[in-house]
C-alpha atoms as a PDB file:
ATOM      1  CA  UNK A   1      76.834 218.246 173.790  1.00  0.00           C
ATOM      2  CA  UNK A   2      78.966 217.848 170.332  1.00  0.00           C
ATOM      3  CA  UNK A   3      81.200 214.931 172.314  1.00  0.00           C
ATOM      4  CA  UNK A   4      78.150 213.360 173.438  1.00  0.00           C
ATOM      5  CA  UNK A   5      76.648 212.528 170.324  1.00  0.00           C
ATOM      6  CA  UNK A   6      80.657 211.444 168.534  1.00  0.00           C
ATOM      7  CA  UNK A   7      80.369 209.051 170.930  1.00  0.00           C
ATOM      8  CA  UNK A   8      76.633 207.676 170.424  1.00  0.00           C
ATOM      9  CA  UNK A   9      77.814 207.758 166.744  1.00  0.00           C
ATOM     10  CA  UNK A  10      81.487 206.020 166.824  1.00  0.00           C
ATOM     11  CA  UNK A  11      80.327 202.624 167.565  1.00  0.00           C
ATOM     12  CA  UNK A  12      78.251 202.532 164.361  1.00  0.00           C
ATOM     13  CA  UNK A  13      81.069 204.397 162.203  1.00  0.00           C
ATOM     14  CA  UNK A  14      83.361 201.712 162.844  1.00  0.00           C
ATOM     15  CA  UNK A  15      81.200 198.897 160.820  1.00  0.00           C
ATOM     16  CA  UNK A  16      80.323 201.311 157.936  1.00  0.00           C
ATOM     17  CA  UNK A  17      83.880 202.269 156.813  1.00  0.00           C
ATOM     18  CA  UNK A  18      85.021 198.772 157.527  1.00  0.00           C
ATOM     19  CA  UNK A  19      82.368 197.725 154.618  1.00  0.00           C
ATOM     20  CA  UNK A  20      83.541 200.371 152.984  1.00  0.00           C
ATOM     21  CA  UNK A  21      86.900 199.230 153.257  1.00  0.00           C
ATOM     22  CA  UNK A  22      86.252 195.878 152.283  1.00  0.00           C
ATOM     23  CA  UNK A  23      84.120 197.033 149.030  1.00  0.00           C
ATOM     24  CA  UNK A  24      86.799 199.353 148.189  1.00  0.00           C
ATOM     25  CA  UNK A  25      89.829 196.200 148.512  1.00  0.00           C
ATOM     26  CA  UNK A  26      87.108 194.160 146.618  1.00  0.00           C
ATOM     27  CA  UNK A  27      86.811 196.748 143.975  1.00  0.00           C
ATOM     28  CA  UNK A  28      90.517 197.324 143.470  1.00  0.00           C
ATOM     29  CA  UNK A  29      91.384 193.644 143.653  1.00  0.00           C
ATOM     30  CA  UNK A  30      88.956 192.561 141.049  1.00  0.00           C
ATOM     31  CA  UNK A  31      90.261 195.848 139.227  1.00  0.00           C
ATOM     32  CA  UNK A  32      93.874 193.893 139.127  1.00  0.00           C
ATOM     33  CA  UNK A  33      92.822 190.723 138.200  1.00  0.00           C
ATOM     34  CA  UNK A  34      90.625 191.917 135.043  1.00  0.00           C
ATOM     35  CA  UNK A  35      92.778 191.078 132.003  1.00  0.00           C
ATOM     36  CA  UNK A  36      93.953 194.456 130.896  1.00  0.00           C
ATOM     37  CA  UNK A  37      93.344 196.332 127.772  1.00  0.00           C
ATOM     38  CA  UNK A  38      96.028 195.882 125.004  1.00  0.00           C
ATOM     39  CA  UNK A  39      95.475 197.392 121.836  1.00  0.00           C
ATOM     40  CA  UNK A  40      98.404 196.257 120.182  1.00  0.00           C
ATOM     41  CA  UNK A  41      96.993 192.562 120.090  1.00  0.00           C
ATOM     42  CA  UNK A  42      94.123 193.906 119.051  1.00  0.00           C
ATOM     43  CA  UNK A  43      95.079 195.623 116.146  1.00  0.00           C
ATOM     44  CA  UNK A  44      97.036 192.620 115.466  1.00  0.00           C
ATOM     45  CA  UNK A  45      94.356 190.410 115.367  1.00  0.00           C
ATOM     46  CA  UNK A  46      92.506 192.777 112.767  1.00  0.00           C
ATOM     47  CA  UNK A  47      95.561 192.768 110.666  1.00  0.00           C
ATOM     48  CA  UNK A  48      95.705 188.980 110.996  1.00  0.00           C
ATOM     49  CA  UNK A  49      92.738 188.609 109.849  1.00  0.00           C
ATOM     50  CA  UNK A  50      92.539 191.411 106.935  1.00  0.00           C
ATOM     51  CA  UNK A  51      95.744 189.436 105.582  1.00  0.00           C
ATOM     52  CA  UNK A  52      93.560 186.081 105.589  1.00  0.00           C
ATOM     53  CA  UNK A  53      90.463 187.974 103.725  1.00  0.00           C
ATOM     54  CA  UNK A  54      93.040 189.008 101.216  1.00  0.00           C
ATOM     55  CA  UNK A  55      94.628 185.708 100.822  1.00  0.00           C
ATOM     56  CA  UNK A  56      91.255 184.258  99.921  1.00  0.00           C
ATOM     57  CA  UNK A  57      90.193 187.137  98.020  1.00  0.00           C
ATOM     58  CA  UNK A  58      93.855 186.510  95.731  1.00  0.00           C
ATOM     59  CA  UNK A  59      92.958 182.565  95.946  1.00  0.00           C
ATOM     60  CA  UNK A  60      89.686 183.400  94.650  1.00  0.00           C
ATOM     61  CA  UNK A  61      90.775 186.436  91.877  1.00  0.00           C
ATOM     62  CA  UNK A  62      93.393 183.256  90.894  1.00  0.00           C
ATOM     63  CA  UNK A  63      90.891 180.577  89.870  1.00  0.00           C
ATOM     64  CA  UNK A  64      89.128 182.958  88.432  1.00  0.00           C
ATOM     65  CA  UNK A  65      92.303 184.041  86.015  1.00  0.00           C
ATOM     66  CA  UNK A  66      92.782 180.643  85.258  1.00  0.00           C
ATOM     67  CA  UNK A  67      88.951 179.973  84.454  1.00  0.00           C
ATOM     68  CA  UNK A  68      89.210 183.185  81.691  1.00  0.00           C
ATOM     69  CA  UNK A  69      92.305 182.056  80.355  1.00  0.00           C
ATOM     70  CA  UNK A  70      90.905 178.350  79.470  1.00  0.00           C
ATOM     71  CA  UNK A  71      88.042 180.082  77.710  1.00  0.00           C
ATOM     72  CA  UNK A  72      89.576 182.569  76.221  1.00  0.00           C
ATOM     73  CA  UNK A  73      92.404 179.619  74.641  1.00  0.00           C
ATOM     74  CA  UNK A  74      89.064 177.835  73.145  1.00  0.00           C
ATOM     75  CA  UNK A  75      87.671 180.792  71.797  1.00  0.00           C
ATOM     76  CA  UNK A  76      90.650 181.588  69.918  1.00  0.00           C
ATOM     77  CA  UNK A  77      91.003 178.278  68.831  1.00  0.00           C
ATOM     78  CA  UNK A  78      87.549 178.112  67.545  1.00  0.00           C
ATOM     79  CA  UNK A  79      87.703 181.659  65.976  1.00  0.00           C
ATOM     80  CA  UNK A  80      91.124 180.574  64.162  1.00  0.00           C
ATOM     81  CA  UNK A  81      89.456 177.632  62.986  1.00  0.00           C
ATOM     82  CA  UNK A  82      86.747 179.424  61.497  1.00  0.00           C
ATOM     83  CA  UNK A  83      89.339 181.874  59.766  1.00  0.00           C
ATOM     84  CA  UNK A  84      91.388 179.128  58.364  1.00  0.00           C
ATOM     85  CA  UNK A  85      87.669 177.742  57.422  1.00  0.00           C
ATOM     86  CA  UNK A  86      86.985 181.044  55.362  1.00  0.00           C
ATOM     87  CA  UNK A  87      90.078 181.787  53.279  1.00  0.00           C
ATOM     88  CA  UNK A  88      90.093 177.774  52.214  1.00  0.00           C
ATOM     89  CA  UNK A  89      86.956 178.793  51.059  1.00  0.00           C
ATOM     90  CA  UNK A  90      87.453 181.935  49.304  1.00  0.00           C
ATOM     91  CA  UNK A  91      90.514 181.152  48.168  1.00  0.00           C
ATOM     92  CA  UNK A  92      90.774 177.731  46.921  1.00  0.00           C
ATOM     93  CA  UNK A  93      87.327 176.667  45.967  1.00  0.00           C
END
């Protein structure tokens, strides 16, 4: 009775492991053919870009330095004008 029904169910085994065959080649190939992971370029990429954000950041910090050192040249001016200002006053008139 057991060889009776393997044969009433080979004919329909057949067609269910070949399309499981054929999903399991499709799965794998398209497994291959996805670009793999690389971390490396990854982290490269972050430091890449980290090294740009600090570029502007020291671009930025620059102008700024430059900005504070033009004001800071007229305020001195001005404030040793005014001291010059005050001992010709006190001092010779």
């Amino acid at each position: 009775m057991a060889g009776l029904t393997i044969r009433k169910l080979l004919p329909a085994f057949f067609p269910v492991a070949m399309e499981i065959f054929r999903h399991f080649k499709r799965d794998f190939s398209h497994n291959n053919n996805i670009k793999k992971f690389n971390e490396s370029e990854e982290k490269l990429a972050t430091i890449e870009n980290l090294i740009v954000k600090v570029e502007k950041k020291a671009l930025i910090n620059r102008e700024e330095i430059r900005a504070f050192k033009t004001q800071f040249v007229v305020w001195a001016v001005i404030n040793s004008a005014l001291l010059i200002a005050i001992f010709v006053k006190l001092f010779f008139l």
